[in-house]
PDB file of N, CA and C in Angstrom:
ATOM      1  N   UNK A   1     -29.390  10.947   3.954  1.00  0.00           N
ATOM      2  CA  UNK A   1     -30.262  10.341   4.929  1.00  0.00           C
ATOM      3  C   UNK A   1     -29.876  10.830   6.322  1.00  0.00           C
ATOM      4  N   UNK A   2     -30.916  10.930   6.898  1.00  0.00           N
ATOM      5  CA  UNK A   2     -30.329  11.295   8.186  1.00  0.00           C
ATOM      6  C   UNK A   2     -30.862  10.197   9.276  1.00  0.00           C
ATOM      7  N   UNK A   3     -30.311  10.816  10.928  1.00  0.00           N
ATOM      8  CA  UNK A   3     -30.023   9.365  11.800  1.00  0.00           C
ATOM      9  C   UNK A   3     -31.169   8.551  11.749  1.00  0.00           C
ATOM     10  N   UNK A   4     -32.037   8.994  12.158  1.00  0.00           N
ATOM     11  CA  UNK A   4     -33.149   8.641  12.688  1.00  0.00           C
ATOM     12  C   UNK A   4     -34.041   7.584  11.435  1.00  0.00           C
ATOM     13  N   UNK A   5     -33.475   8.125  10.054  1.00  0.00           N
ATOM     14  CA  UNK A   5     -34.077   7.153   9.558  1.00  0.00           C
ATOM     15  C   UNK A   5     -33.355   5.918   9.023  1.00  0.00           C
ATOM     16  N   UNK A   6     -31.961   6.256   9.010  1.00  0.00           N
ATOM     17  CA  UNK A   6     -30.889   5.086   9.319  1.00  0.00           C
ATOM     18  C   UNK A   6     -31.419   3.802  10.355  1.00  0.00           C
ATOM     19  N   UNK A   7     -31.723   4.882  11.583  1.00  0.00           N
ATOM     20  CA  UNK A   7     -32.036   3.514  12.356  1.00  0.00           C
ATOM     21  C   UNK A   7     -33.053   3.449  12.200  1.00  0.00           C
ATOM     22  N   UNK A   8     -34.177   3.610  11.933  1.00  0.00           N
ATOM     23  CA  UNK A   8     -35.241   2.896  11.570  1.00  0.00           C
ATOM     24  C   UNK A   8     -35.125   1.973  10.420  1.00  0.00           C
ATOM     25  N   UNK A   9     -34.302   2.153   9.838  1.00  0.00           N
ATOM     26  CA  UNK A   9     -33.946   1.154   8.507  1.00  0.00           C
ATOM     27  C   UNK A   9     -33.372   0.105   9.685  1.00  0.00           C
ATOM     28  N   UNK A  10     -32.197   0.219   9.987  1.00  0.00           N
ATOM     29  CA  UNK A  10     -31.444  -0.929  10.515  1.00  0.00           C
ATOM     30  C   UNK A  10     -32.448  -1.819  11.694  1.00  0.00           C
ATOM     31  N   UNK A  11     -33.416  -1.139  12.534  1.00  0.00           N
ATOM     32  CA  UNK A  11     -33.858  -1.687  13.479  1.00  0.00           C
ATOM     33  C   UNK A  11     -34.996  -2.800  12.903  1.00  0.00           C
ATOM     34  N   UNK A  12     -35.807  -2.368  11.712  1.00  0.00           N
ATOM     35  CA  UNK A  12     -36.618  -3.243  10.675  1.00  0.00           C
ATOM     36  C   UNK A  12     -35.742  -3.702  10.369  1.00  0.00           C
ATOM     37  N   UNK A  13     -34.733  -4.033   9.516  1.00  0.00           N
ATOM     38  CA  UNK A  13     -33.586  -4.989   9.196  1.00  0.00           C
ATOM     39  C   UNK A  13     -33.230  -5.918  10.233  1.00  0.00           C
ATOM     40  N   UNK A  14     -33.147  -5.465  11.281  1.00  0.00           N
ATOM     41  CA  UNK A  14     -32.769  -6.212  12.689  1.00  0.00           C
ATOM     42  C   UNK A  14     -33.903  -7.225  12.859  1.00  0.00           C
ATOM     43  N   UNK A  15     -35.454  -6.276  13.162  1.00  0.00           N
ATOM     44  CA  UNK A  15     -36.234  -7.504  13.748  1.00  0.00           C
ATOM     45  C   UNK A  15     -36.597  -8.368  12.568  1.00  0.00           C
ATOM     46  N   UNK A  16     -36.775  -8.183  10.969  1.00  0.00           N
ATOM     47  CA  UNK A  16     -37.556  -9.086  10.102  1.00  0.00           C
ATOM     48  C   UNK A  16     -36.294 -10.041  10.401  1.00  0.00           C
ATOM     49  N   UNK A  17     -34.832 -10.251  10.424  1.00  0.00           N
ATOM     50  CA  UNK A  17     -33.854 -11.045  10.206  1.00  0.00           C
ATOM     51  C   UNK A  17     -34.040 -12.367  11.309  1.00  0.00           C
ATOM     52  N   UNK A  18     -33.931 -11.299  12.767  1.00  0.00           N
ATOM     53  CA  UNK A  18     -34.216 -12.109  13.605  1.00  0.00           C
ATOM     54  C   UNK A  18     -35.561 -12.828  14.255  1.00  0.00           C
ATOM     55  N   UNK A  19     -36.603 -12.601  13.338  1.00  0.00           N
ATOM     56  CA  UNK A  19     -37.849 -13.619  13.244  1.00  0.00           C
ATOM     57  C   UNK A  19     -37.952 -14.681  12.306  1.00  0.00           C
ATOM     58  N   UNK A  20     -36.930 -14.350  11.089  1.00  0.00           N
ATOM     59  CA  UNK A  20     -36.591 -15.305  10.001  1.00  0.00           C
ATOM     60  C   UNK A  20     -36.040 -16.182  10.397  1.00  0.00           C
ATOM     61  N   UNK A  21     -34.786 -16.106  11.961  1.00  0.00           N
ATOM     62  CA  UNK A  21     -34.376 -16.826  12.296  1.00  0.00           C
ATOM     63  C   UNK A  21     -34.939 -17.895  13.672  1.00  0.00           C
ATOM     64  N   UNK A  22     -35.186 -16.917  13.784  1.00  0.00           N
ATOM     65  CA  UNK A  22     -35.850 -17.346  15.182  1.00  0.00           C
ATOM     66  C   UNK A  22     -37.284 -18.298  15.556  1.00  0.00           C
ATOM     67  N   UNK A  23     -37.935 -18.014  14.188  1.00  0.00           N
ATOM     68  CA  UNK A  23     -39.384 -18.571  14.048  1.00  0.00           C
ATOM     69  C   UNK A  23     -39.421 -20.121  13.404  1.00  0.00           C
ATOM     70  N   UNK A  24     -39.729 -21.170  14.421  1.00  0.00           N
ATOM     71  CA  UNK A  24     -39.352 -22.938  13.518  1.00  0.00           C
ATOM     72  C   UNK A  24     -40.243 -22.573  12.237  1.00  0.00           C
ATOM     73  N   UNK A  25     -41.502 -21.927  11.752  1.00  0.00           N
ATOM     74  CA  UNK A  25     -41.945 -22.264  10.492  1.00  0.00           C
ATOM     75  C   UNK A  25     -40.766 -22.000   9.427  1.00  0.00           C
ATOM     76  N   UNK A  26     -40.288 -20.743   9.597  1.00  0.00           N
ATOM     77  CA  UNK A  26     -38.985 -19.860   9.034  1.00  0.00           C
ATOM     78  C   UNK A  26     -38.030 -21.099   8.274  1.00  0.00           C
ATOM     79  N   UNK A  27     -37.918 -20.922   7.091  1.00  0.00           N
ATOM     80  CA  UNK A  27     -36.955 -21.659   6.034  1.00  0.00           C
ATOM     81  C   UNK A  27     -35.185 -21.621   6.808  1.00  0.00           C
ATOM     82  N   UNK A  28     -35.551 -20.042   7.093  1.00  0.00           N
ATOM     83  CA  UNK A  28     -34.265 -20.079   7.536  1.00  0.00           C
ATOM     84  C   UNK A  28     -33.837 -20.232   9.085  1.00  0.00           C
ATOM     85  N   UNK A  29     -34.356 -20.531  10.101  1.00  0.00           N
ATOM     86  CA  UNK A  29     -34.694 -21.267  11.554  1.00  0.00           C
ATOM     87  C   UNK A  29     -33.404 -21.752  11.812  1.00  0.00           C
ATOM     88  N   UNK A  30     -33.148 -21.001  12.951  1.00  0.00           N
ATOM     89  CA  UNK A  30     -31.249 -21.643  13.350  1.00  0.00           C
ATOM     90  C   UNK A  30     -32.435 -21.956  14.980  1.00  0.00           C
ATOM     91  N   UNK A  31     -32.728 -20.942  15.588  1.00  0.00           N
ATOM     92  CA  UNK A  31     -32.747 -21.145  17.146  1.00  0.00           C
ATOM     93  C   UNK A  31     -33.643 -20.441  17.582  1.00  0.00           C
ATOM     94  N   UNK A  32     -34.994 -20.480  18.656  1.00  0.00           N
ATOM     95  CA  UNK A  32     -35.692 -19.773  19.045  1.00  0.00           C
ATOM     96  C   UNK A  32     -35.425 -18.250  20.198  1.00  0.00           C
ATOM     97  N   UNK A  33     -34.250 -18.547  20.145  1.00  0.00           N
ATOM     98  CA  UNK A  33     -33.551 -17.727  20.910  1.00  0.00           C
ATOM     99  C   UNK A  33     -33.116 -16.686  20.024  1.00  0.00           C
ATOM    100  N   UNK A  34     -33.398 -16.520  19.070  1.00  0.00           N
ATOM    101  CA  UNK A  34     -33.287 -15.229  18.247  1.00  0.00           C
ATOM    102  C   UNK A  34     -34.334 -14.311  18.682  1.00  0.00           C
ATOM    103  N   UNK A  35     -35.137 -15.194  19.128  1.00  0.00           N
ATOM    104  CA  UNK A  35     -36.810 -13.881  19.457  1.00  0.00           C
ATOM    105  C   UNK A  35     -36.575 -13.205  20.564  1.00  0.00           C
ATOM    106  N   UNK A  36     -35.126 -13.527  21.104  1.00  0.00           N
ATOM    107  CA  UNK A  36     -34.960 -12.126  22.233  1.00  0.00           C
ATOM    108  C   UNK A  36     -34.286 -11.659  21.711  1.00  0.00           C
ATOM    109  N   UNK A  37     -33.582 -11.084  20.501  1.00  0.00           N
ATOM    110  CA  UNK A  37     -33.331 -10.039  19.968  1.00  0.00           C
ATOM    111  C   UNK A  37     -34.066  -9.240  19.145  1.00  0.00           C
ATOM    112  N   UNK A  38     -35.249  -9.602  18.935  1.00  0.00           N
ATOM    113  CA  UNK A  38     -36.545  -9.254  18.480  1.00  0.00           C
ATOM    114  C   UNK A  38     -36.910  -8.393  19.667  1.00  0.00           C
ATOM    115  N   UNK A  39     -36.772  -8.882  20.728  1.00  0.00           N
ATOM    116  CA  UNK A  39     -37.672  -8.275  22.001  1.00  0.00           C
ATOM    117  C   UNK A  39     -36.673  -6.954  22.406  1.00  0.00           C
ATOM    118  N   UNK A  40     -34.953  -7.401  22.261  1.00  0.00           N
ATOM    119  CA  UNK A  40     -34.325  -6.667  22.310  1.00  0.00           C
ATOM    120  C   UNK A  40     -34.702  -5.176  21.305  1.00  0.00           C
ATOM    121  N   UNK A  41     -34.564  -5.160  20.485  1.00  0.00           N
ATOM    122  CA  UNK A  41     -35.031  -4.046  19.743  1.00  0.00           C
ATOM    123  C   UNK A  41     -35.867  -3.586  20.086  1.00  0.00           C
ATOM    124  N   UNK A  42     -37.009  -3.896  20.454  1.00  0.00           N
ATOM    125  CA  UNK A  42     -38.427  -3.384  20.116  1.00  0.00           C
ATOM    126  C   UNK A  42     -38.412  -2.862  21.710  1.00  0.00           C
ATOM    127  N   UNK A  43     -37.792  -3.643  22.837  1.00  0.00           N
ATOM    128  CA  UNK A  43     -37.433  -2.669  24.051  1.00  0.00           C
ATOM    129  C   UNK A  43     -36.781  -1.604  23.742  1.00  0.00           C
ATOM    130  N   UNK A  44     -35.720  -1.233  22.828  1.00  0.00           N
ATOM    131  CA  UNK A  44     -35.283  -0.397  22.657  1.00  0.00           C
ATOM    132  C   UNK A  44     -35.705   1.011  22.077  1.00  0.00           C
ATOM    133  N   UNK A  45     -36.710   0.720  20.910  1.00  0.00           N
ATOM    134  CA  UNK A  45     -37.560   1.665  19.735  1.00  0.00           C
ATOM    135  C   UNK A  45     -38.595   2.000  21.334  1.00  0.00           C
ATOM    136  N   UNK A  46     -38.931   1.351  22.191  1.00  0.00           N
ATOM    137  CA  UNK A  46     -39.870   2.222  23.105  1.00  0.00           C
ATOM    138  C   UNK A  46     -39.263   2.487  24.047  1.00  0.00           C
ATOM    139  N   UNK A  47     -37.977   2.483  24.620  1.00  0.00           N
ATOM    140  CA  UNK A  47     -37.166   3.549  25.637  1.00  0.00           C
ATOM    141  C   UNK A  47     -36.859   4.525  24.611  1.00  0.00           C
ATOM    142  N   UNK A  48     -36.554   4.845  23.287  1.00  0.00           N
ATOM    143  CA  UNK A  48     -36.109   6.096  22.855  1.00  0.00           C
ATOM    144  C   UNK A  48     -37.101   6.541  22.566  1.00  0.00           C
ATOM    145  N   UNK A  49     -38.661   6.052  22.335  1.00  0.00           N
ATOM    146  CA  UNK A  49     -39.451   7.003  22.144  1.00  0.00           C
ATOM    147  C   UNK A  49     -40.038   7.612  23.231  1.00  0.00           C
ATOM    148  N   UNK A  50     -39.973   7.177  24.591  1.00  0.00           N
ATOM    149  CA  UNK A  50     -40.150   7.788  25.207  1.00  0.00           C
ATOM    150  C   UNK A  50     -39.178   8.795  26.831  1.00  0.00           C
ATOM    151  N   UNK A  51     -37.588   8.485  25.764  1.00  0.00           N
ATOM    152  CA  UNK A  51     -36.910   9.370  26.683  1.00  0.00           C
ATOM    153  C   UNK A  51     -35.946  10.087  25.161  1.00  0.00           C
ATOM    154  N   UNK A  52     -36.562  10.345  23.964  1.00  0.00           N
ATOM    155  CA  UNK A  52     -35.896  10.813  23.231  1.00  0.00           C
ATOM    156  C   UNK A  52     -34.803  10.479  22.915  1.00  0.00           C
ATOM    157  N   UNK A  53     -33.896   9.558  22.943  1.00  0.00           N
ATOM    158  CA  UNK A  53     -32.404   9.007  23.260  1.00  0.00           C
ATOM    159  C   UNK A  53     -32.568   8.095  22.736  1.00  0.00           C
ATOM    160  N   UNK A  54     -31.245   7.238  21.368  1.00  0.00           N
ATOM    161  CA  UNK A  54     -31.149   6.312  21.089  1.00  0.00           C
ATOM    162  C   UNK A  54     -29.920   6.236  20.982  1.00  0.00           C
ATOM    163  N   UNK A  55     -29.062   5.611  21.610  1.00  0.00           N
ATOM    164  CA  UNK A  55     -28.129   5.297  21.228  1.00  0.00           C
ATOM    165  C   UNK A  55     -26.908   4.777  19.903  1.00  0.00           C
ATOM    166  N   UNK A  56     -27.727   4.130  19.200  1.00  0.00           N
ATOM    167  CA  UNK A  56     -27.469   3.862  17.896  1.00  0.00           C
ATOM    168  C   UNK A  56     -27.390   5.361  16.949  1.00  0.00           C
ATOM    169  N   UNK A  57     -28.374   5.991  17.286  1.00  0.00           N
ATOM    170  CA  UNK A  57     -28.663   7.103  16.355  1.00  0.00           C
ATOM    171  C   UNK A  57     -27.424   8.176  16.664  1.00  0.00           C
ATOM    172  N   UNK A  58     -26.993   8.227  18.182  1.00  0.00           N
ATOM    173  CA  UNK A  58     -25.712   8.675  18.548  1.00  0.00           C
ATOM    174  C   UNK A  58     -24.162   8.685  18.034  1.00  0.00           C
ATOM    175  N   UNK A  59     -24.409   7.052  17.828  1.00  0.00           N
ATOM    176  CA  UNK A  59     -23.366   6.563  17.182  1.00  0.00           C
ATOM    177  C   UNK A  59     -23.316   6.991  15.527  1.00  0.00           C
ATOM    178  N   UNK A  60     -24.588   7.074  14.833  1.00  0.00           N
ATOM    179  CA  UNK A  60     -24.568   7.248  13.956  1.00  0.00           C
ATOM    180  C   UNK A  60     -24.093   9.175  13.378  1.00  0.00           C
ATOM    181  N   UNK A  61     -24.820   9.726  14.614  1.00  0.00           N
ATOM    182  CA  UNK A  61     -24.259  10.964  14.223  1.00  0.00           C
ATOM    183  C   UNK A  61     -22.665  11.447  14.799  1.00  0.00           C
ATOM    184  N   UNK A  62     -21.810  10.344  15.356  1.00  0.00           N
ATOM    185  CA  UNK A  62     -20.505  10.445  15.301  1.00  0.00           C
ATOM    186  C   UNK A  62     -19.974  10.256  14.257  1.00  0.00           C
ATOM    187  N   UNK A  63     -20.517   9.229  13.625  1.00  0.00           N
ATOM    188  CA  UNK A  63     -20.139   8.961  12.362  1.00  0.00           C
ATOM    189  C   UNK A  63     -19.938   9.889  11.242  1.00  0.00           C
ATOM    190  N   UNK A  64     -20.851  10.752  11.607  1.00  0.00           N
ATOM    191  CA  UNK A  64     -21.095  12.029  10.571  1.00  0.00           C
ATOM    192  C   UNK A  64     -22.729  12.187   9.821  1.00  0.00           C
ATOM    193  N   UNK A  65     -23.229  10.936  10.351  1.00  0.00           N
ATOM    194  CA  UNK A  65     -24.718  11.597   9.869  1.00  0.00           C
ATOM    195  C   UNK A  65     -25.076  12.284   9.993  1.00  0.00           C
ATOM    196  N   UNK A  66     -26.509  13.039   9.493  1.00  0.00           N
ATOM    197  CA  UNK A  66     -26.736  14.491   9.700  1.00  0.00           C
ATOM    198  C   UNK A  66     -27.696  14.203  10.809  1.00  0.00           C
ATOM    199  N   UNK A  67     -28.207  14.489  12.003  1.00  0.00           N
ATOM    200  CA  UNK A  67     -29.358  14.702  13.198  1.00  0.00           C
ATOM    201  C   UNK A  67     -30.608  14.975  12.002  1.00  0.00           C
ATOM    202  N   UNK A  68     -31.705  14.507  12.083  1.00  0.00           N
ATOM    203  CA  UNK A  68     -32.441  15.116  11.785  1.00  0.00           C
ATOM    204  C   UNK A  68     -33.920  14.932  12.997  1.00  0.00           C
ATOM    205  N   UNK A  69     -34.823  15.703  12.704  1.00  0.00           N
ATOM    206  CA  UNK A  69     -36.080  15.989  13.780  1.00  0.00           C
ATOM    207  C   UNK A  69     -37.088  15.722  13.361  1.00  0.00           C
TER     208      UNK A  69
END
């Protein structure tokens, strides 16, 4: 797998978790304050799409992932 679709895995992992939590209908509902880490992400997926740069994906290719395009 390479970075880019790593983090697209993790960033969907990120927001479905934190709407599960964050949302009162949600079974699993701790605090509405989860929906700014919802917002957090999704600010994030549109600064890297539009300055090419993600940080996570950085980290990931330190790690040794492969870059892919």
């Amino acid at each position: 797998m390479s970075t880019w679709q790593v983090v697209r895995i993790v960033a969907g992992s990120f927001i479905l978790l934190s709407l599960a939590l964050g949302i009162p209908g949600s079974p699993l509902f701790v605090s509405a304050w989860w929906l700014a880490f919802t917002a957090f992400v999704g600010v994030n997926l549109l600064q890297s799409g539009f300055t090419r740069w993600c940080l996570m994906e950085s980290i990931f290719a330190k790690l040794g992932l492969k870059r892919g395009d």
